[in-house]
C-alpha atoms as a PDB file:
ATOM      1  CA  UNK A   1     154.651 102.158 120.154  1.00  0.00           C
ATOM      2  CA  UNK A   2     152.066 104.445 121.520  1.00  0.00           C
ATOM      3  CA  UNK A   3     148.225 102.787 122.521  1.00  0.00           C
ATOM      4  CA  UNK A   4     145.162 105.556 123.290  1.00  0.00           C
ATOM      5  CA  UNK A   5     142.014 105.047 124.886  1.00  0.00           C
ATOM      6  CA  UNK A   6     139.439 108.581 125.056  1.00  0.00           C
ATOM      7  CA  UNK A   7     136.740 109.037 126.558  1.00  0.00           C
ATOM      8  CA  UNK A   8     134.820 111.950 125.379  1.00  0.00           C
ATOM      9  CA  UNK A   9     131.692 114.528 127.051  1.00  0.00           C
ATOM     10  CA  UNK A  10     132.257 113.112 130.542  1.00  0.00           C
ATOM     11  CA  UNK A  11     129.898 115.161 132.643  1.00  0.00           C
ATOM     12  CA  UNK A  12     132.758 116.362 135.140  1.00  0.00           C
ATOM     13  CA  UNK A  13     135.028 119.182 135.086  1.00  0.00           C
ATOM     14  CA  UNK A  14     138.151 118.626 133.591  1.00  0.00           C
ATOM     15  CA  UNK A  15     139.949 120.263 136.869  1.00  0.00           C
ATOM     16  CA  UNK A  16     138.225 117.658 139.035  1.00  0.00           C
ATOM     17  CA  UNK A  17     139.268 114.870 136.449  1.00  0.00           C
ATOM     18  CA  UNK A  18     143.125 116.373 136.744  1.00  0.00           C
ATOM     19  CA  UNK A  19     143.076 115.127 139.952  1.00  0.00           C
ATOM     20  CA  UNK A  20     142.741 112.058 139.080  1.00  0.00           C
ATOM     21  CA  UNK A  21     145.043 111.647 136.461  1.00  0.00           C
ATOM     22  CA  UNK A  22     148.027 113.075 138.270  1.00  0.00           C
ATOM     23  CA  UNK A  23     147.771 109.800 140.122  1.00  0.00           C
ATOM     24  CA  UNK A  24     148.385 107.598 137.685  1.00  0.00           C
ATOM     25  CA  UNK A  25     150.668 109.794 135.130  1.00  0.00           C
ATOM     26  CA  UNK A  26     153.809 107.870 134.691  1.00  0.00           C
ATOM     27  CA  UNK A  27     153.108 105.111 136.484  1.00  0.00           C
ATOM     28  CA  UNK A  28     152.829 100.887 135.511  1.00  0.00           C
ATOM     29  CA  UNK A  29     149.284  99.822 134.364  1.00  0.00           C
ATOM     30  CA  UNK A  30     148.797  97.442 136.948  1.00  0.00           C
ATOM     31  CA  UNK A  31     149.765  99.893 139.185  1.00  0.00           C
ATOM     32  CA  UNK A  32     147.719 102.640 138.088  1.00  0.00           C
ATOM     33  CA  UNK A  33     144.583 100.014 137.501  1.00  0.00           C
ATOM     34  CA  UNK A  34     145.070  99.338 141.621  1.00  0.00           C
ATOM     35  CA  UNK A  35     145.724 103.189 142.501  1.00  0.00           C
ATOM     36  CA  UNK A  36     142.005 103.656 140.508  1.00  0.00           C
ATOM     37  CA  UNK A  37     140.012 100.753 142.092  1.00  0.00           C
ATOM     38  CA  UNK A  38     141.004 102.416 145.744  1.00  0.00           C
ATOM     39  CA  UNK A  39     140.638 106.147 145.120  1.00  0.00           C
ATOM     40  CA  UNK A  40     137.343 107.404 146.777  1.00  0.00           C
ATOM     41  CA  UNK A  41     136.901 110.587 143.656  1.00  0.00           C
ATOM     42  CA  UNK A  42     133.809 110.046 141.570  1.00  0.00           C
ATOM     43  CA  UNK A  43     135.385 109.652 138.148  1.00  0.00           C
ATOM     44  CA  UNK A  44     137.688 107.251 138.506  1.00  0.00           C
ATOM     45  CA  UNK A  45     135.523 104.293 137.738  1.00  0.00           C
ATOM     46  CA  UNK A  46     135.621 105.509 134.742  1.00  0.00           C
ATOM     47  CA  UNK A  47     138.830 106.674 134.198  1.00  0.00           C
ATOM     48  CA  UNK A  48     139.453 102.707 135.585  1.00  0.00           C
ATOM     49  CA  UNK A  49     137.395 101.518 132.746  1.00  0.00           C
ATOM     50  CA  UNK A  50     139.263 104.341 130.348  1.00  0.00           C
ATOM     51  CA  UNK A  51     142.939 102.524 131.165  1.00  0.00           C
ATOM     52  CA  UNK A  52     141.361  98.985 130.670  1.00  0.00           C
ATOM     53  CA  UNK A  53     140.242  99.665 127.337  1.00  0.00           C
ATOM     54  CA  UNK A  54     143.594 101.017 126.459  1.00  0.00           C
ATOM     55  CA  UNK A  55     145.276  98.232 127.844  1.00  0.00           C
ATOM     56  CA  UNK A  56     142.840  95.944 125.378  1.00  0.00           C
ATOM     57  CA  UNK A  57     143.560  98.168 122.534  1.00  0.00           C
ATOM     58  CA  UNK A  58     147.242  97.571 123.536  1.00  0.00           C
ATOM     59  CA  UNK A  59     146.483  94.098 122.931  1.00  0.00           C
ATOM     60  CA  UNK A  60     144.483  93.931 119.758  1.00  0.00           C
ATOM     61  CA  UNK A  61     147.037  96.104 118.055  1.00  0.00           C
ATOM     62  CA  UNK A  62     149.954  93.448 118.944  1.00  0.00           C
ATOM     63  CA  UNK A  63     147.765  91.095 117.865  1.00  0.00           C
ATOM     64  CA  UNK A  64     146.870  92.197 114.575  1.00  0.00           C
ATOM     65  CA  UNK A  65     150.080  94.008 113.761  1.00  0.00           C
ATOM     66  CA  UNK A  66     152.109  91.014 114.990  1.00  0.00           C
ATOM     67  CA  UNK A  67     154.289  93.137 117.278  1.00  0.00           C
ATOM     68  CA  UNK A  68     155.442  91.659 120.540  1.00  0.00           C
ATOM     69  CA  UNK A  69     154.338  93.710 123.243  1.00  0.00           C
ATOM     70  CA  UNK A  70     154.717  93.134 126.739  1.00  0.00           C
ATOM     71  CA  UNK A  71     151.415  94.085 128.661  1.00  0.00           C
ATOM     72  CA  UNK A  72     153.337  93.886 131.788  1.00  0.00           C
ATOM     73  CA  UNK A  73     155.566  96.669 130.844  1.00  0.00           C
ATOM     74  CA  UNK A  74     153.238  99.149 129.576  1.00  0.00           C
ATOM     75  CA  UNK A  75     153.172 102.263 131.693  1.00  0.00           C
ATOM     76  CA  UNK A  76     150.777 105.538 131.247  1.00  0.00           C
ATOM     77  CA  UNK A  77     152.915 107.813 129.103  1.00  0.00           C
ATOM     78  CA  UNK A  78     150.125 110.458 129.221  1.00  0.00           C
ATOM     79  CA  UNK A  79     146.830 110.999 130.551  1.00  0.00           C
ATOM     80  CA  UNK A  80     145.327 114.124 129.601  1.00  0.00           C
ATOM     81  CA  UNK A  81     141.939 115.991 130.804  1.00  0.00           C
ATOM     82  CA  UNK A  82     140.530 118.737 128.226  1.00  0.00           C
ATOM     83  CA  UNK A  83     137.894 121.420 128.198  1.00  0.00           C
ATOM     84  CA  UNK A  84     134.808 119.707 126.009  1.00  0.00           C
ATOM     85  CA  UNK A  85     131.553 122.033 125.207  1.00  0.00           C
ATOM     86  CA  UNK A  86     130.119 123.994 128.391  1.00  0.00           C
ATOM     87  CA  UNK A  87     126.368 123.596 129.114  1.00  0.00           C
ATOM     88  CA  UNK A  88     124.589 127.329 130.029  1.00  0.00           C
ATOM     89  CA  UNK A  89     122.437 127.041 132.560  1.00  0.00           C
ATOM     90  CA  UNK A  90     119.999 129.712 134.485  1.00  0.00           C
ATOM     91  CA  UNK A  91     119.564 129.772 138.587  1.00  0.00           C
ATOM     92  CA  UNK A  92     116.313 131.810 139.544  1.00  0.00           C
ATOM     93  CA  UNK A  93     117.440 134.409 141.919  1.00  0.00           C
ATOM     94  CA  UNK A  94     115.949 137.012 144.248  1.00  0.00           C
ATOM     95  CA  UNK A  95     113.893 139.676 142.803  1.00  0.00           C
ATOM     96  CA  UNK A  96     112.823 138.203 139.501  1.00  0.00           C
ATOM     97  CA  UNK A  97     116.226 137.546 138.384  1.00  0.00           C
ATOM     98  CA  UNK A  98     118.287 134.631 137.515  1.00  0.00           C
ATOM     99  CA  UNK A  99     122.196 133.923 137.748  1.00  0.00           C
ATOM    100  CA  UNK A 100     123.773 132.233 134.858  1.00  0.00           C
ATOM    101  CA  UNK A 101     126.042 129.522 135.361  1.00  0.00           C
ATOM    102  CA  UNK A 102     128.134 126.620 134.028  1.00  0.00           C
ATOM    103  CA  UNK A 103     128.087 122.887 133.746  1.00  0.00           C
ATOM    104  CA  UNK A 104     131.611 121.846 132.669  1.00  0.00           C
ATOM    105  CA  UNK A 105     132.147 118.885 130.182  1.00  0.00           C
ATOM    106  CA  UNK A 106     136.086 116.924 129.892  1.00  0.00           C
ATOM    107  CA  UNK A 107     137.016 115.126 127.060  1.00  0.00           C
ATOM    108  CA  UNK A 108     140.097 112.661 128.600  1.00  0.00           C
ATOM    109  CA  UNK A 109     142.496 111.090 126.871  1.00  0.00           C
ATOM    110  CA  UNK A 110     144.978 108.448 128.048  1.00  0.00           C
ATOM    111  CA  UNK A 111     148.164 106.774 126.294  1.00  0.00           C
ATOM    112  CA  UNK A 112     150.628 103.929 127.128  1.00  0.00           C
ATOM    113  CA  UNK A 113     153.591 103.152 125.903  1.00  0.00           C
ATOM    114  CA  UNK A 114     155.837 100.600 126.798  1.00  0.00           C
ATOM    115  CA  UNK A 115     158.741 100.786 129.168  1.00  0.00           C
ATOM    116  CA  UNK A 116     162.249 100.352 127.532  1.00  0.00           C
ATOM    117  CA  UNK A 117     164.625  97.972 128.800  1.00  0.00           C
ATOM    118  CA  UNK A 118     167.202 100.715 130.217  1.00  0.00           C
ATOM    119  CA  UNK A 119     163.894 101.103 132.352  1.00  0.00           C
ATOM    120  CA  UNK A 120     163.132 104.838 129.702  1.00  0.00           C
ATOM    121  CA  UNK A 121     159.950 105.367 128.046  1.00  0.00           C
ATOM    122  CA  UNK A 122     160.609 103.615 124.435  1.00  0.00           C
ATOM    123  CA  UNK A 123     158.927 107.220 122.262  1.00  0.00           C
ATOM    124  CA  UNK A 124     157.331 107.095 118.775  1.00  0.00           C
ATOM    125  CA  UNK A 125     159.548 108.782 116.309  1.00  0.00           C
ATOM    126  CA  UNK A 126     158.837 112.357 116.111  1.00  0.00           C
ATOM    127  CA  UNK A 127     157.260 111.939 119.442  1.00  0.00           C
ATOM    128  CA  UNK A 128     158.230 114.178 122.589  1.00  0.00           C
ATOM    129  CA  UNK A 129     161.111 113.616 124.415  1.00  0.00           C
ATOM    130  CA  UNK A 130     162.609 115.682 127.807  1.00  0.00           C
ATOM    131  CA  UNK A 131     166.217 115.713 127.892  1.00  0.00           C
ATOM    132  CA  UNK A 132     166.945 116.053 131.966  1.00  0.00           C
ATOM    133  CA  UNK A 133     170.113 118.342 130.925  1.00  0.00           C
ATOM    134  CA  UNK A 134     170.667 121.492 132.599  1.00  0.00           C
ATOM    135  CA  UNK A 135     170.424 125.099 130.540  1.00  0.00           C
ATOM    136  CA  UNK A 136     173.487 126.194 130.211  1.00  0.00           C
ATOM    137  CA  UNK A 137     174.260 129.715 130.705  1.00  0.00           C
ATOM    138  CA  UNK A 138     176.506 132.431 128.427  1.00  0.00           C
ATOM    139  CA  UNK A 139     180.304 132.977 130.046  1.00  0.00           C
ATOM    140  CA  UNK A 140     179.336 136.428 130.733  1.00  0.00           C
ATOM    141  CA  UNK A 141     175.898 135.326 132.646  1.00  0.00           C
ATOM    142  CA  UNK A 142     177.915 132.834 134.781  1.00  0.00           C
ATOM    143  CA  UNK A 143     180.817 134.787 135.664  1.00  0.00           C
ATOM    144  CA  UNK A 144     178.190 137.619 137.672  1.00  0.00           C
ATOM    145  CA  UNK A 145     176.254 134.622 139.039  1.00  0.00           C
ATOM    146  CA  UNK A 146     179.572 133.047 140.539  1.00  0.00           C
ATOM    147  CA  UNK A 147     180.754 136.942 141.528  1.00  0.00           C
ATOM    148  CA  UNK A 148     177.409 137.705 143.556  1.00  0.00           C
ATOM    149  CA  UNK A 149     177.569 134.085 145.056  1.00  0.00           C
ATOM    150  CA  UNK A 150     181.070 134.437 146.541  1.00  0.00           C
ATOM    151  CA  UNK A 151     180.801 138.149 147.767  1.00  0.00           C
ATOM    152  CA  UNK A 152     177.743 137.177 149.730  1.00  0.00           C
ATOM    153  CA  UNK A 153     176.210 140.581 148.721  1.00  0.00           C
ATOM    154  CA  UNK A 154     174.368 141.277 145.298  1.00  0.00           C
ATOM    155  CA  UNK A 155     172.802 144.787 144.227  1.00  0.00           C
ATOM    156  CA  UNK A 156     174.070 148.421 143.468  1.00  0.00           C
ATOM    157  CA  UNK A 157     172.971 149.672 146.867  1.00  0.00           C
ATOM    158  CA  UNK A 158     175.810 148.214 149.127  1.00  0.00           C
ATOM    159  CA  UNK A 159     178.613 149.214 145.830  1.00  0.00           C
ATOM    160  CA  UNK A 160     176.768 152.592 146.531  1.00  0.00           C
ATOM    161  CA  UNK A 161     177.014 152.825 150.362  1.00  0.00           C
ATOM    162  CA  UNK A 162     180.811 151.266 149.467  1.00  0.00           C
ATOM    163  CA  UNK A 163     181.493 154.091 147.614  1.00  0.00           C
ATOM    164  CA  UNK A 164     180.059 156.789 150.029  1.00  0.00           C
ATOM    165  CA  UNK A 165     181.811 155.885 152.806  1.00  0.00           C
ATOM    166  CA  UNK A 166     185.275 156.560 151.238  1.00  0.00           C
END
């Protein structure tokens, strides 16, 4: 089960929001609430009050819904900054002219979800999931990676200069 909490037209970029966020992405609530309440970055009050809210809605939605859900065990799943609407604004400059510019606007979104008891996100069906598996490459593909690994020397030019010297 998935809980969100946005917070929309928050007059800060989204970049400088971003910053924030990548401190708390994939961490425990508790955790995250204490990583908030120390960081010295100007939105994270209210990203703080953003993940309390969530945490609430969390807890309305077992409540109504009847579902057991362990508040302890919730972790951010996501916490997303976007691009809102961008305010034009004019800068007089020298000579009679002025220099256009932006104010920035984020829209932020976080979700929780609770934490599985194999210690794995627990996803919503349909939701996504990241297999950690490697890619697997084609026979032919990793036969020439293992033959340029073991002769130490990859390219045409040293087959070339090979070749020459005979």
């Amino acid at each position: 089960m998935e809980f969100t909490a946005k917070l929309m037209y928050v007059r800060v970029s989204p970049q400088k929001a971003r910053l924030v966020l990548e401190l708390i992405k994939g961490r425990r609530v508790e955790e995250a609430l204490d990583t908030l309440l120390y960081t010295k970055k100007g939105i994270a009050p209210q990203i703080y009050k953003l993940l309390r809210s969530a945490v609430e809605n969390a807890n309305y939605v077992s409540a109504e819904k009847g579902l057991d859900v362990d508040l302890d065990r919730l972790i951010v799943k996501r916490a997303i900054a976007n691009d809102g609407p961008r305010m034009k604004r004019i800068r007089p400059a020298p000579q009679g002219r002025a220099y256009r510019y932006q104010r920035r606007i984020a829209h932020i979104e976080l979700i929780l979800a609770e934490r599985g008891k194999d210690s794995s996100v627990v996803h919503a069906a349909g939701g996504d999931t990241h297999s950690g598996a490697k890619i697997k490459r084609s026979a032919p593909a990793a036969k020439a990676a293992a033959k340029k690994s073991a002769s130490g020397k990859s390219g045409k030019k040293s087959d070339k200069k090979k070749a020459a010297a005979k």
